[in-house]
N, C-alpha and C. Protein backbone atom coordinates (compact mmCIF):
# COMPACT_ATOMS: atom_id res chain seq x y z
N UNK A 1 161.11 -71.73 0.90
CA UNK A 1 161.82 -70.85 -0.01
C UNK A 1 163.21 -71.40 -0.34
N UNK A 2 164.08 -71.90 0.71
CA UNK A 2 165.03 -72.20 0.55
C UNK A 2 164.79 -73.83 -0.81
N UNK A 3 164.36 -74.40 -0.35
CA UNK A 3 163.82 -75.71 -0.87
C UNK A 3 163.80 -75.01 -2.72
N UNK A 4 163.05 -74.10 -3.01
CA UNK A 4 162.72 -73.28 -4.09
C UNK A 4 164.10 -73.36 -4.62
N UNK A 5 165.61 -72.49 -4.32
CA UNK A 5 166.45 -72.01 -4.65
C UNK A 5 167.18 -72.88 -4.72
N UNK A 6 167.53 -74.32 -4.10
CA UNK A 6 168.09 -75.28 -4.16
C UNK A 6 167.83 -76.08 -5.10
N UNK A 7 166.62 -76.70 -5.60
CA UNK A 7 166.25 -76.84 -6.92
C UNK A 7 166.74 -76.45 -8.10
N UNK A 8 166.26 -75.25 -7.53
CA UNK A 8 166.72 -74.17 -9.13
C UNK A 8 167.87 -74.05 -8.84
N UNK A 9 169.18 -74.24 -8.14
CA UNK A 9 170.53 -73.81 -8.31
C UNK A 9 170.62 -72.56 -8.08
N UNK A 10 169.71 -71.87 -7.14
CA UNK A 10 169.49 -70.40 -7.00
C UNK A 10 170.42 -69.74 -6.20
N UNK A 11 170.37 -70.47 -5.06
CA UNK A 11 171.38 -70.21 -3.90
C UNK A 11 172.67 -69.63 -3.95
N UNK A 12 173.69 -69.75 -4.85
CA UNK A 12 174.72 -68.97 -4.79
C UNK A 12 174.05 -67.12 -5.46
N UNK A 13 173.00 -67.42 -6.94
CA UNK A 13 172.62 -66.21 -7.18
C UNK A 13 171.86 -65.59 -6.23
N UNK A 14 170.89 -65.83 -5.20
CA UNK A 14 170.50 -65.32 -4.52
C UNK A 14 171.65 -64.69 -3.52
N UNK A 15 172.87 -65.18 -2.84
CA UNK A 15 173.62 -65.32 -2.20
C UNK A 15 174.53 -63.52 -2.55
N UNK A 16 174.91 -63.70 -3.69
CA UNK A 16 175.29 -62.64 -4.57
C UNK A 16 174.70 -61.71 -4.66
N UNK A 17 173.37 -61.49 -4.67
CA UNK A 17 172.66 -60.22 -4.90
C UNK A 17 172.44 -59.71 -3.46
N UNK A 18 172.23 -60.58 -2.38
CA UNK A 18 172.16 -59.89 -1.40
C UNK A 18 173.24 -59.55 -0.85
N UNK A 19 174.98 -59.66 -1.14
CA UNK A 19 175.57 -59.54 -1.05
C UNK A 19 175.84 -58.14 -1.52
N UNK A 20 175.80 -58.22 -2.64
CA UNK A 20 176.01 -56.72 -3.33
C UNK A 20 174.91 -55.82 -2.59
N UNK A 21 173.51 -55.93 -2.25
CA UNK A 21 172.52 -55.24 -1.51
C UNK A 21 173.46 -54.65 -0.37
N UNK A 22 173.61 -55.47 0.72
CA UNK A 22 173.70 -55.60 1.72
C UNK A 22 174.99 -54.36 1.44
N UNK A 23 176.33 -54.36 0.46
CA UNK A 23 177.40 -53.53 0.80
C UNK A 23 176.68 -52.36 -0.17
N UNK A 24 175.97 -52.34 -1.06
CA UNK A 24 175.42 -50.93 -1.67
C UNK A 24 174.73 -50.17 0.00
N UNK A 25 174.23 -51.01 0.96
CA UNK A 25 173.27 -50.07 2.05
C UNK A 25 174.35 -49.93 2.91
N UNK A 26 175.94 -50.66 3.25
CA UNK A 26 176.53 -50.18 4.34
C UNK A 26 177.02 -48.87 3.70
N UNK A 27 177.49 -48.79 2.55
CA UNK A 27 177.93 -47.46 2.16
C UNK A 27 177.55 -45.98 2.66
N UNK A 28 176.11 -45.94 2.46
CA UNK A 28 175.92 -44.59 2.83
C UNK A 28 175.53 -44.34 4.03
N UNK A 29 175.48 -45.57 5.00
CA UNK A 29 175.33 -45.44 5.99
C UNK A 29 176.70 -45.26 6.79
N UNK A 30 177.93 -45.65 6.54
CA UNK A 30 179.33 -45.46 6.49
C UNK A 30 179.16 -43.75 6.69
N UNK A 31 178.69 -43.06 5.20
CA UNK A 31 179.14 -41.76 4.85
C UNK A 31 178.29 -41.05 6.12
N UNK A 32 177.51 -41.07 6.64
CA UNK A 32 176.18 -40.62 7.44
C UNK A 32 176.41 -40.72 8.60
N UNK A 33 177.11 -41.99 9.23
CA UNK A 33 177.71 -42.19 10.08
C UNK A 33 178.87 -40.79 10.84
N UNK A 34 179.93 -41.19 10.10
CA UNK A 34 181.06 -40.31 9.53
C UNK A 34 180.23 -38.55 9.56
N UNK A 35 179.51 -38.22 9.14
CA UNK A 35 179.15 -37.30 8.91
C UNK A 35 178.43 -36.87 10.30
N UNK A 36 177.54 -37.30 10.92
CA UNK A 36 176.63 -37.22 11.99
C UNK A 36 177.69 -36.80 13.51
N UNK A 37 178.66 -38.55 13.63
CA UNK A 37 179.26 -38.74 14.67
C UNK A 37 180.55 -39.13 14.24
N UNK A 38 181.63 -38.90 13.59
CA UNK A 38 183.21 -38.75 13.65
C UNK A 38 183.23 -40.08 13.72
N UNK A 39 184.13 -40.46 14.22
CA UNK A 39 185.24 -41.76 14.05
C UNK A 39 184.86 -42.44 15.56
N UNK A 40 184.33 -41.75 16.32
CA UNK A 40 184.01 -42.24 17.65
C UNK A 40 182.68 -43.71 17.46
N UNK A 41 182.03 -43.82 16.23
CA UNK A 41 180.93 -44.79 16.42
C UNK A 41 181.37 -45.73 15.94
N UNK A 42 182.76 -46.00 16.05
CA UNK A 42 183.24 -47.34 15.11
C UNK A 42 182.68 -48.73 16.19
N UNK A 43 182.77 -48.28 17.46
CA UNK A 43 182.64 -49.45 17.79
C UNK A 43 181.06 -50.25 17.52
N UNK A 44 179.78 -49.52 17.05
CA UNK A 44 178.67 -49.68 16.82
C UNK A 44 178.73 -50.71 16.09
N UNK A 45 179.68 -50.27 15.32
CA UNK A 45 179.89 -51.25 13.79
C UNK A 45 180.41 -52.71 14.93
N UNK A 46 181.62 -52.31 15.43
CA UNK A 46 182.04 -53.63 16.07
C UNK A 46 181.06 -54.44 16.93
N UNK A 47 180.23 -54.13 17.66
CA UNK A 47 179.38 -54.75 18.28
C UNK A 47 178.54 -55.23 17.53
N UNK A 48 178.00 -55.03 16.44
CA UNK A 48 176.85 -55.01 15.56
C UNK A 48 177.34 -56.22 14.66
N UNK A 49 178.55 -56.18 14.49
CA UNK A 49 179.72 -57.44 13.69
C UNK A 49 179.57 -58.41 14.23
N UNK A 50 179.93 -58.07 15.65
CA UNK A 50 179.74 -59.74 16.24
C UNK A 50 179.04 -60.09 16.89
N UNK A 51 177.41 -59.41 17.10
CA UNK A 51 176.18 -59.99 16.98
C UNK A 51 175.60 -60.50 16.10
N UNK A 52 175.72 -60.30 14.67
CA UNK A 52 175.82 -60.67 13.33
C UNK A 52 176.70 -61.88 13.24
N UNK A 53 177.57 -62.32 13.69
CA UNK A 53 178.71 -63.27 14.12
C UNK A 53 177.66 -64.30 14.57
N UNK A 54 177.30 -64.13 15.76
CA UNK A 54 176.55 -65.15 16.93
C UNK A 54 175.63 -65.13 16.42
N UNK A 55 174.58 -64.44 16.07
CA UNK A 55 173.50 -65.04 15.02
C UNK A 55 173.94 -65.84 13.85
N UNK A 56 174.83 -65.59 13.19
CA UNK A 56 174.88 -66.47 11.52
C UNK A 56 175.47 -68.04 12.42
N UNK A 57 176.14 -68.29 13.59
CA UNK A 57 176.32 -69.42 14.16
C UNK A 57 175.24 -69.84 14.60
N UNK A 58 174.13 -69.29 14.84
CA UNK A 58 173.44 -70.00 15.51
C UNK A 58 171.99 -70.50 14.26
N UNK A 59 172.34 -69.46 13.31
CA UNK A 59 170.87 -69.40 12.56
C UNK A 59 171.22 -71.07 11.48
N UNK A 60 170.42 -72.20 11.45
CA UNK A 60 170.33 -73.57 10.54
C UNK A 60 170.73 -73.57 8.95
N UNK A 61 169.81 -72.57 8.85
CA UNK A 61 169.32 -72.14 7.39
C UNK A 61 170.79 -71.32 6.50
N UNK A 62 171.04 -72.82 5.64
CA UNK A 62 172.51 -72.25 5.11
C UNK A 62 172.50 -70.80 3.96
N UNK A 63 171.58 -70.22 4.01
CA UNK A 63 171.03 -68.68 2.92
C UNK A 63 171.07 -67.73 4.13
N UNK A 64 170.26 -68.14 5.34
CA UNK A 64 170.07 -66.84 6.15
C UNK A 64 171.16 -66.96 7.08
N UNK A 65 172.00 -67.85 7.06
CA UNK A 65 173.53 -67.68 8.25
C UNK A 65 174.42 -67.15 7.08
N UNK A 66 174.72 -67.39 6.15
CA UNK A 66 175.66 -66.89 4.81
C UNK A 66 175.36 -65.54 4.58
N UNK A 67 173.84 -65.14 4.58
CA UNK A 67 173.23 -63.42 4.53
C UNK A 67 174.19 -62.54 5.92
N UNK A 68 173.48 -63.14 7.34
CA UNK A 68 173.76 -62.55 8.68
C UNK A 68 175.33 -62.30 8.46
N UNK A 69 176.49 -63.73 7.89
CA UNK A 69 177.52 -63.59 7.65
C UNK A 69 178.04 -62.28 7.18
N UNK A 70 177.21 -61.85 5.66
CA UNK A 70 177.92 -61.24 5.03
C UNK A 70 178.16 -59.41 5.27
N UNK A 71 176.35 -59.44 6.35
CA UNK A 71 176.32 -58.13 7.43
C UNK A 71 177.83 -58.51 8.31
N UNK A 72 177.58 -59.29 9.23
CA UNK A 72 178.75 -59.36 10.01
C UNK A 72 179.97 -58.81 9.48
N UNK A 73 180.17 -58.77 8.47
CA UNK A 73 181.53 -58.73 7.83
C UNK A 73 181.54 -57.30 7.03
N UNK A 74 180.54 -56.98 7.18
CA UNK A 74 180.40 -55.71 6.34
C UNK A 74 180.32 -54.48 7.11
N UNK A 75 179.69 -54.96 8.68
CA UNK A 75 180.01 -54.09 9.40
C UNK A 75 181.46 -54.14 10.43
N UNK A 76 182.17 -54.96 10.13
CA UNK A 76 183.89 -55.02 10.59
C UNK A 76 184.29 -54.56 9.49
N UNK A 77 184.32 -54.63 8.21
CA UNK A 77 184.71 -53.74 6.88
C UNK A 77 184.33 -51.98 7.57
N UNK A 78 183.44 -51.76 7.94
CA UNK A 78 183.05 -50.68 7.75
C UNK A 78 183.73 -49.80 8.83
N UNK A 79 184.48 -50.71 9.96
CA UNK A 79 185.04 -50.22 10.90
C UNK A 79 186.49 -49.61 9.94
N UNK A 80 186.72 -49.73 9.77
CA UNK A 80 188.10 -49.56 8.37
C UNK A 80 187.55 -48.23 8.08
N UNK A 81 186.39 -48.46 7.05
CA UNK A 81 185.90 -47.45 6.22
C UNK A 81 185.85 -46.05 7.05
N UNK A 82 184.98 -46.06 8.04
CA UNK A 82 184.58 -45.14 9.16
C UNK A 82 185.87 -44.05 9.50
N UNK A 83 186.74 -44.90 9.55
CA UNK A 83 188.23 -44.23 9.31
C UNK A 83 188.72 -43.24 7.66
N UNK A 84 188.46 -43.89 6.99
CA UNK A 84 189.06 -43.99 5.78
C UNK A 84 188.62 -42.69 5.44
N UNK A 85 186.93 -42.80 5.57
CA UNK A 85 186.01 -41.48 5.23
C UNK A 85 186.50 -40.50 6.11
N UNK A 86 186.76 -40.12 7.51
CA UNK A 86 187.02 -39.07 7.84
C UNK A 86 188.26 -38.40 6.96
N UNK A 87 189.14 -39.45 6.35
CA UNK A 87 190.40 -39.32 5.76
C UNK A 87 189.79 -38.01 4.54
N UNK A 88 188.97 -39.46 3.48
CA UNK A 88 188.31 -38.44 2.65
C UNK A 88 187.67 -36.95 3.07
N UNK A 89 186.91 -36.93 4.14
CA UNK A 89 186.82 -35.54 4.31
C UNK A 89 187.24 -34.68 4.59
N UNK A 90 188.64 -34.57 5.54
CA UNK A 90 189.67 -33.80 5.69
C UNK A 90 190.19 -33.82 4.29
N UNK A 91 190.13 -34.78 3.16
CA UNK A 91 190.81 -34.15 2.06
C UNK A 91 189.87 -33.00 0.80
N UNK A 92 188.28 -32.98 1.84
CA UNK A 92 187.76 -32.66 0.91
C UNK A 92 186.62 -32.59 -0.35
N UNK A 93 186.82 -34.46 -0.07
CA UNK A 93 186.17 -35.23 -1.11
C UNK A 93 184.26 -35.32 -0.58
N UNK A 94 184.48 -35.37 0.75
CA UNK A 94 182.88 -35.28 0.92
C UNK A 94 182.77 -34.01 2.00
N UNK A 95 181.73 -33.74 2.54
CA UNK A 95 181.36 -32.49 3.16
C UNK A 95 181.71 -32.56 4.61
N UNK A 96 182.14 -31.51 5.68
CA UNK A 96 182.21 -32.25 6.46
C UNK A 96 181.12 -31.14 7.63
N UNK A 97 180.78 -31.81 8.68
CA UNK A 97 179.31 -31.78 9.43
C UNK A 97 179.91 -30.47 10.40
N UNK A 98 179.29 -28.98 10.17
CA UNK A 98 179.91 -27.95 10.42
C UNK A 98 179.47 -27.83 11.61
N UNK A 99 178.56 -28.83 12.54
CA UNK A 99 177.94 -28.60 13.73
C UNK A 99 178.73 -29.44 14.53
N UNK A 100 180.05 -30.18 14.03
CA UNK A 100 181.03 -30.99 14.70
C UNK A 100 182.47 -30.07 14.64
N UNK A 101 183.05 -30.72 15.91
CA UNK A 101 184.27 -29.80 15.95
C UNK A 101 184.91 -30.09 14.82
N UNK A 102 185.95 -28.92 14.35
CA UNK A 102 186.63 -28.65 13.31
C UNK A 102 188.37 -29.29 13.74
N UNK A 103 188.86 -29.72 11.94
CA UNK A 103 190.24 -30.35 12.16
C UNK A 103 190.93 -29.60 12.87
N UNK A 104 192.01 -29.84 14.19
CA UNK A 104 192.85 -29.61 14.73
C UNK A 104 194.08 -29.70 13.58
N UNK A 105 194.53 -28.23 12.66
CA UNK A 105 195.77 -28.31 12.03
C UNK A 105 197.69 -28.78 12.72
N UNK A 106 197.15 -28.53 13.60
CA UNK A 106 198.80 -28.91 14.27
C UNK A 106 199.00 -30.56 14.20
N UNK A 107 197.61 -31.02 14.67
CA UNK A 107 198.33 -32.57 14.97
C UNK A 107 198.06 -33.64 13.48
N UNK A 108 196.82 -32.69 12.65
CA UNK A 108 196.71 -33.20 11.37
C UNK A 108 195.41 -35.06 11.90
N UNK A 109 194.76 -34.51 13.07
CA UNK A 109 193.83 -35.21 13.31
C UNK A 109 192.60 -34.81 13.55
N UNK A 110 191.49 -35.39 13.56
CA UNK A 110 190.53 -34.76 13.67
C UNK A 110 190.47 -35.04 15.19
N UNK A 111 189.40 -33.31 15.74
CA UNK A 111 189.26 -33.45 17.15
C UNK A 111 188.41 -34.72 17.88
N UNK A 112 188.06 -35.29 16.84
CA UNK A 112 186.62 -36.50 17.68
C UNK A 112 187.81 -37.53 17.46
N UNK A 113 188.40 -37.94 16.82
CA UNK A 113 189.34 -38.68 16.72
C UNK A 113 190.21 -39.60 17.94
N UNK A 114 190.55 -38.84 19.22
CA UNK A 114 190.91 -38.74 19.91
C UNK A 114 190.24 -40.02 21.08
């Protein structure tokens, strides 16, 4: 396959689309995340980053270490995000999971936060 895309000059377009794939699926898994379990599962993301890390070093194949790469990096992006979204939902913007403890107004943090 690879052999295929190299020919054809495919490789960066292939490269790109799974790129864009890959951050269209961390998204709502970000929001779901966030929604399910608070700010406490960031480190999932972090572990998951740099197993994604040690695989794209180890994997030959310059398409499927550049792919693993671009997970790796999308789930250390998402450690950011994971944050960002609770932000958004204390402001509102998305729903927030009424079977999880509720914002603590005094300290202006959320209780899982902590």
């Amino acid at each position: 396959m690879t052999d295929f895309l190299t020919v054809y000059n495919l490789t960066g377009l292939t490269t790109g689309i799974a790129t864009f794939l890959i951050i269209g699926f961390f998204h709502p898994v970000v929001v779901k995340a966030e929604y399910y379990w608070g700010t406490k599962c960031w480190w999932v993301f972090l572990i998951a980053g740099i197993a994604f890390v040690v695989l794209s070093i180890m994997i030959k194949d310059i398409l499927l270490s550049t792919v693993t790469s671009v997970i790796a990096f999308s789930c250390f992006w998402s450690i950011l995000e994971i944050f960002a979204q609770s932000r958004r939902v204390a402001k509102g913007w998305f729903p927030a999971n009424p079977k999880r403890a509720k914002k603590d107004d005094s300290s202006g943090k959320c209780a899982d936060d902590s």
